[in-house]
Protein backbone atom coordinates (compact mmCIF):
# COMPACT_ATOMS: atom_id res chain seq x y z
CA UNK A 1 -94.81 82.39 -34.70
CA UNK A 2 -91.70 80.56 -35.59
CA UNK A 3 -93.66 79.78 -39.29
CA UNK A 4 -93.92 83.49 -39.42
CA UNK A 5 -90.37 83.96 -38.83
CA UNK A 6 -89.07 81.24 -41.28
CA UNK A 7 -91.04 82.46 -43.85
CA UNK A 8 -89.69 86.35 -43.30
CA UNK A 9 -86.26 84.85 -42.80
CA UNK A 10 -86.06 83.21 -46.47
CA UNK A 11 -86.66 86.79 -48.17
CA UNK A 12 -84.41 88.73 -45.74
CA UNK A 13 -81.80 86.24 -46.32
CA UNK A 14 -82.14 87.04 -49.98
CA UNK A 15 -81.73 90.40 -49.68
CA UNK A 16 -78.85 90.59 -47.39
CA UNK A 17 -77.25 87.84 -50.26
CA UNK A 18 -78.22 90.59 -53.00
CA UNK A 19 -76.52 93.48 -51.06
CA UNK A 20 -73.40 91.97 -49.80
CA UNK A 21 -73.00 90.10 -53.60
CA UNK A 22 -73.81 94.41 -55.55
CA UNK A 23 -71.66 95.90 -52.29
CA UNK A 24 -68.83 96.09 -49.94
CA UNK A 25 -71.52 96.08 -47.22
CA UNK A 26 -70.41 93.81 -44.42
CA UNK A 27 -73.95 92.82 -43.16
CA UNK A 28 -73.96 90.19 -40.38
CA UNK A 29 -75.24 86.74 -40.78
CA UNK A 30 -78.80 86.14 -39.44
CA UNK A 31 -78.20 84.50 -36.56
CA UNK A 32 -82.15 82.80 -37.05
CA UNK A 33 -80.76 81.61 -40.73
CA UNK A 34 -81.78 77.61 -41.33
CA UNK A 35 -79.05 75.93 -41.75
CA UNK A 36 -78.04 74.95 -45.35
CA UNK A 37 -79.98 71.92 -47.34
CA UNK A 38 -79.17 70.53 -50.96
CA UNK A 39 -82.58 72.68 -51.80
CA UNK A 40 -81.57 75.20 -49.85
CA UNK A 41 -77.88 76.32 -50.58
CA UNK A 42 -75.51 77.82 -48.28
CA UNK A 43 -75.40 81.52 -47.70
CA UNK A 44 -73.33 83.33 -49.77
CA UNK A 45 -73.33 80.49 -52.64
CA UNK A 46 -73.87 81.00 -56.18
CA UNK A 47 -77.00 79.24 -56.11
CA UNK A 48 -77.98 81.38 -53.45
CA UNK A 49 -76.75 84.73 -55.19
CA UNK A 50 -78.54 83.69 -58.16
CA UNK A 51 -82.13 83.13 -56.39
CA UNK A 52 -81.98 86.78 -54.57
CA UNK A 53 -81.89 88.46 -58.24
CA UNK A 54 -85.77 89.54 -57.84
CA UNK A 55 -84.33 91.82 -55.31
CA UNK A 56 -81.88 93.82 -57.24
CA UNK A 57 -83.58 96.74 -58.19
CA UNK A 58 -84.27 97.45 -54.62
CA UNK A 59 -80.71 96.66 -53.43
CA UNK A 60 -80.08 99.53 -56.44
CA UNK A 61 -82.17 102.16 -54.20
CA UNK A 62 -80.62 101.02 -51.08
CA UNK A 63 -77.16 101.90 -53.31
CA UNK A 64 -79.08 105.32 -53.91
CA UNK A 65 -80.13 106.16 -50.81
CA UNK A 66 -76.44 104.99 -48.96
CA UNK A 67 -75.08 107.87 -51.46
CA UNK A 68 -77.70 110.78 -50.82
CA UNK A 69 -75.65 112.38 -47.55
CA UNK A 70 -72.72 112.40 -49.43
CA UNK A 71 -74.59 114.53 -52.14
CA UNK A 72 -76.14 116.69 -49.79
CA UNK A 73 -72.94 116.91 -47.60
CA UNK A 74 -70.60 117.90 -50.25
CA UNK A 75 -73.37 119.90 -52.35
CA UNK A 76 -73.86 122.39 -49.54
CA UNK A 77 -70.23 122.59 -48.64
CA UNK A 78 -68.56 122.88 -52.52
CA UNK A 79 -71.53 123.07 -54.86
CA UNK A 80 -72.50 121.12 -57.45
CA UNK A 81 -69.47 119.81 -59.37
CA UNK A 82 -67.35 118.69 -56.28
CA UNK A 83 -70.90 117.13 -55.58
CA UNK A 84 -71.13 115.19 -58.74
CA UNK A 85 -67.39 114.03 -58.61
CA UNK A 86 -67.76 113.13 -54.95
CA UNK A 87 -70.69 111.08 -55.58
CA UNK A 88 -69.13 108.83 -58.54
CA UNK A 89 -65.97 107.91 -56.95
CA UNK A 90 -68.52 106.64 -53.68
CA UNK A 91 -70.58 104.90 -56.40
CA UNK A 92 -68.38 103.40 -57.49
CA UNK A 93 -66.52 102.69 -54.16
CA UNK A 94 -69.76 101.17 -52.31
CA UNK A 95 -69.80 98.68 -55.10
CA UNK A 96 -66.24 98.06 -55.74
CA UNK A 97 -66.42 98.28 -59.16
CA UNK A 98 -68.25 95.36 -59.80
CA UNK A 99 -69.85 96.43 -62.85
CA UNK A 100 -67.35 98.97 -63.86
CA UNK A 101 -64.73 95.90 -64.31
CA UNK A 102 -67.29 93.90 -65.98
CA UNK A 103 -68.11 97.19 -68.90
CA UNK A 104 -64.05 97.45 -69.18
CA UNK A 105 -63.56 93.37 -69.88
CA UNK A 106 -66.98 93.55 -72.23
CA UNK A 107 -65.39 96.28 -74.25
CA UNK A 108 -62.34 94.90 -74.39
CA UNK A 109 -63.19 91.43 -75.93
CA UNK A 110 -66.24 92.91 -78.16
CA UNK A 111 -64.13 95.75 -79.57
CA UNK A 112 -61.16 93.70 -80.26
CA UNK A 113 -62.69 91.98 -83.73
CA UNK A 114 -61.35 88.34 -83.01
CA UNK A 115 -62.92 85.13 -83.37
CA UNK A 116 -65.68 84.19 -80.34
CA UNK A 117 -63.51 81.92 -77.98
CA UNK A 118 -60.49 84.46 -78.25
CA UNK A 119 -63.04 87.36 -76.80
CA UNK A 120 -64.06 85.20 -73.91
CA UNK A 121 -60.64 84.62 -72.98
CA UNK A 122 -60.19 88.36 -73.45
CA UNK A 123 -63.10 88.58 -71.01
CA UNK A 124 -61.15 86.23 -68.13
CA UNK A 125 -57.84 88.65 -68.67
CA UNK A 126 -57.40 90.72 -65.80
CA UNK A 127 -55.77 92.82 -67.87
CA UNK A 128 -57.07 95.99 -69.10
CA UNK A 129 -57.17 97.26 -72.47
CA UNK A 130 -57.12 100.84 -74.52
CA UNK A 131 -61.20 99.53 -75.59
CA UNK A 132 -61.92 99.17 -71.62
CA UNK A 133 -60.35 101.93 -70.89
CA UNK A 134 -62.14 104.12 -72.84
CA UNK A 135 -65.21 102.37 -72.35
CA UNK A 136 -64.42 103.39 -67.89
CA UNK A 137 -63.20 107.35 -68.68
CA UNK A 138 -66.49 107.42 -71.01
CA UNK A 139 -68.76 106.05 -68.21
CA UNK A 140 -67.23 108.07 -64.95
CA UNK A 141 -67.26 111.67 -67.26
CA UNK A 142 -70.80 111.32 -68.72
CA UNK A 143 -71.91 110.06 -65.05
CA UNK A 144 -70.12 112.86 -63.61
CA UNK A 145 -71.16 115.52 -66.28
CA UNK A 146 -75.00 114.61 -65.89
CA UNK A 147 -74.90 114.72 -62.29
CA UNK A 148 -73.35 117.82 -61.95
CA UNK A 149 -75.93 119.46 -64.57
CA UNK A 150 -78.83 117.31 -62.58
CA UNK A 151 -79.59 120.45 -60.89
CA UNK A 152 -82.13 120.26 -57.45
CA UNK A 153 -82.81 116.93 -59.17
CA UNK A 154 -79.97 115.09 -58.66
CA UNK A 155 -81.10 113.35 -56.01
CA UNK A 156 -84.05 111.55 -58.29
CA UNK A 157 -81.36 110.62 -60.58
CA UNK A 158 -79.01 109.10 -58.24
CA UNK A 159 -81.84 106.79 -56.08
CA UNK A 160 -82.91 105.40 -59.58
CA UNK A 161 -79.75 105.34 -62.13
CA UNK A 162 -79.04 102.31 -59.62
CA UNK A 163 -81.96 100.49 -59.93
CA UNK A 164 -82.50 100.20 -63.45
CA UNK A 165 -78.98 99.75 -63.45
CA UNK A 166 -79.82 96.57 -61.99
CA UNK A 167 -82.82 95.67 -63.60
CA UNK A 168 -80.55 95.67 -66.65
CA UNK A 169 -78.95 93.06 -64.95
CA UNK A 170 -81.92 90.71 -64.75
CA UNK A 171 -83.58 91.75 -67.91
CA UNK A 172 -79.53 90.21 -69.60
CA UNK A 173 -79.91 87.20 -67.29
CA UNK A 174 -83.53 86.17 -67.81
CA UNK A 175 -84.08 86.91 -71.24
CA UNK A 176 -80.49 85.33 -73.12
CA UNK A 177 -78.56 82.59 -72.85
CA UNK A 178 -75.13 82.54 -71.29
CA UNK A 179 -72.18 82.25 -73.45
CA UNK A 180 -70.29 79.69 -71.41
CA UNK A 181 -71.11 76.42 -69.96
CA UNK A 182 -69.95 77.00 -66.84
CA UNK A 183 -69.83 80.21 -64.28
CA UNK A 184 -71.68 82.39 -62.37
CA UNK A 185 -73.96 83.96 -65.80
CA UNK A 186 -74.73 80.26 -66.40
CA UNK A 187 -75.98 79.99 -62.60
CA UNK A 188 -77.69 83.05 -63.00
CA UNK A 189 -79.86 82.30 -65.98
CA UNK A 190 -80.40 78.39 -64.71
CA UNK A 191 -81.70 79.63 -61.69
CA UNK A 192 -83.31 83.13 -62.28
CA UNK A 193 -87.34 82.46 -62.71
CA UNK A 194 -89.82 84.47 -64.43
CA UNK A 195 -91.19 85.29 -61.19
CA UNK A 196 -88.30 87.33 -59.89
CA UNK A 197 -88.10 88.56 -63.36
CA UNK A 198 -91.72 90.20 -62.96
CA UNK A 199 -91.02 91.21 -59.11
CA UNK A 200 -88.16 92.92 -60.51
CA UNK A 201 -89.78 94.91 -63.04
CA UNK A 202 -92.69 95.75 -61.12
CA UNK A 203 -90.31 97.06 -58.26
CA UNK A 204 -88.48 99.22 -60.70
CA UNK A 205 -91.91 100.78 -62.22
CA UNK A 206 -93.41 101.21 -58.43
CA UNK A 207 -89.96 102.91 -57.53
CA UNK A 208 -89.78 105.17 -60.86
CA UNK A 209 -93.84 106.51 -60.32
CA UNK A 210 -92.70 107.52 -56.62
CA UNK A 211 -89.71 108.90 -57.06
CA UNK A 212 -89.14 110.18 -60.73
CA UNK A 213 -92.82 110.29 -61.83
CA UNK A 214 -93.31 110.20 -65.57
CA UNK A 215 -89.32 110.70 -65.78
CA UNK A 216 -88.86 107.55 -64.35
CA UNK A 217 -90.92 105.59 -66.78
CA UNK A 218 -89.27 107.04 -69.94
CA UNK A 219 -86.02 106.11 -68.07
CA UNK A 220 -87.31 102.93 -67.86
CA UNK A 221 -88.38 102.95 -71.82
CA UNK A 222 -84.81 103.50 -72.64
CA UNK A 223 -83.14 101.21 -70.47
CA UNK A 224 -84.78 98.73 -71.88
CA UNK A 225 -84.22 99.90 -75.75
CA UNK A 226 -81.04 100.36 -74.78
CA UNK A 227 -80.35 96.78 -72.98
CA UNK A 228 -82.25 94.50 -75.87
CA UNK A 229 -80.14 96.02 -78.56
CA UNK A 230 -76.75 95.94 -76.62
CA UNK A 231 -77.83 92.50 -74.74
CA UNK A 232 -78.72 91.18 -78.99
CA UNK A 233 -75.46 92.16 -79.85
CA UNK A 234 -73.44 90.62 -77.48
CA UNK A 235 -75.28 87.32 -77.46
CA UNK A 236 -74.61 87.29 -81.41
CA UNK A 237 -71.14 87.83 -81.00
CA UNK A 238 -70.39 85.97 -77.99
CA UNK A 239 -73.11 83.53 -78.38
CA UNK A 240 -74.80 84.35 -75.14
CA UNK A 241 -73.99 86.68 -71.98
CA UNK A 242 -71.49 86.43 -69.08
CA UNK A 243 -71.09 87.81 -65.51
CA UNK A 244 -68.48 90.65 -67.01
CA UNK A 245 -71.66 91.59 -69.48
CA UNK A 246 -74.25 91.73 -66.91
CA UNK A 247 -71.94 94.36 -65.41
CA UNK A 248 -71.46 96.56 -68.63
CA UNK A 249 -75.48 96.34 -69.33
CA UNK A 250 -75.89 97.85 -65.79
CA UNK A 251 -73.56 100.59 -66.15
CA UNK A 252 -74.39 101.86 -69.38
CA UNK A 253 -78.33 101.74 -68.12
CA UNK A 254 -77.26 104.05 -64.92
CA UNK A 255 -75.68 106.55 -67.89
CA UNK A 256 -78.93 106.06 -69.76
CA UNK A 257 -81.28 107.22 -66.92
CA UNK A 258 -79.32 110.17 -65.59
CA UNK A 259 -79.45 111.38 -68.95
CA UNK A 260 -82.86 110.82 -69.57
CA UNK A 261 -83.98 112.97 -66.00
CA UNK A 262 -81.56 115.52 -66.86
């Protein structure tokens, strides 16, 4: 019995390192946890954050299904527009704006037409730009503007924007090179393996056939159109991908499937 539980203890560990890293979710320790090895890092490392990336799309459901009272809740109470508003401002809260920092700092340093090592210092500014700026208003209003028009269907939308969301995230890590040396992109990609890749993506596929049937698949289509051309881009002008660009690939895929199910 104690095999059994080690072995269910390694991908429960991952999971609760993939939700506290995507969330403001306090979840406590598991008090069974092995204590940490040079193979095995300690919890909450980067080398342990970067191993519980085949998880991701299902932490993006979890995301989903966190925010589905507050749609209901606020849908019956104010209709549908207080509904969509309410539900992008918790979005955005349960995450803390992870990735909506990472699509202002991206659009900052790839809009600003300077040489490749002054937009990755652009990226590390905590500063925000007019570029990011514009890039968060566009981002919040189309969210908002799809949701609200989303109709009875809304709640598809919202339990699967997140998880190709965050496929984008692994498809960017996986499939290009990171643009610095150093970091936590350069842990990501040095650790990610094609495995969790393929988990990944077959989670997101099983998820989109249950819960946004065909919908879900086109979604799916266009996320990935839509990540390979931005993720190309980047990694030509950058010369690979960084933790701020993981972020902006993930929000503009969320846009791309609430669209797409509208």
């Amino acid at each position: 019995m104690s095999g059994i539980g080690h072995r269910l203890r390694g991908p429960l560990r991952s999971f609760r390192e993939a939700v506290c890293f995507l969330t403001v979710l306090p979840l406590p320790a598991l008090s069974s946890a092995s204590p940490p090895s040079p193979s095995s890092p300690e919890q909450g490392s980067e080398g342990e954050i970067a191993a519980s990336t085949a998880w991701f799309p299902l932490v993006g459901l979890f995301i989903g299904g966190l925010l589905l009272p507050v749609g209901w809740l606020a849908g019956e109470q104010w209709g549908s527009s207080v509904r969509a508003a309410l539900l992008v401002v918790a979005w955005a809260g349960v995450t803390a704006g992870l990735h909506l920092d990472g699509l202002s700092d991206t659009f900052d340093a790839v809009m600003s037409w300077r040489s490749r090592e002054r937009k990755l210092e652009i990226m590390k500014d905590s500063r925000v730009g007019v570029m990011g700026v514009l890039a968060l208003v566009a981002v919040l209003l189309l969210k908002f503007a799809w949701l609200q028009g989303a109709g009875e269907g809304w709640w598809r939308a919202m339990l699967l924007a997140p998880v190709w969301g965050r496929w984008a995230d692994i498809y960017g890590i996986f499939w290009f090179p990171p643009a610095r040396g150093g970091g936590l992109g350069h842990t990501f990609h040095a650790q990610v393996r094609r495995r969790d890749f393929f988990v990944a993506t077959g989670a997101a596929l099983l998820l989109s056939l249950g819960v946004g049937q065909g919908g879900g698949i086109v979604a799916g289509a266009l996320v990935w159109g839509s990540t390979h051309l931005l993720a190309s881009w980047w990694t030509r002008d950058l010369g690979g991908l960084t933790g701020d660009t993981y972020g902006a690939l993930c929000e503009i895929a969320e846009v791309v499937v609430l669209a797409t199910l509208l």
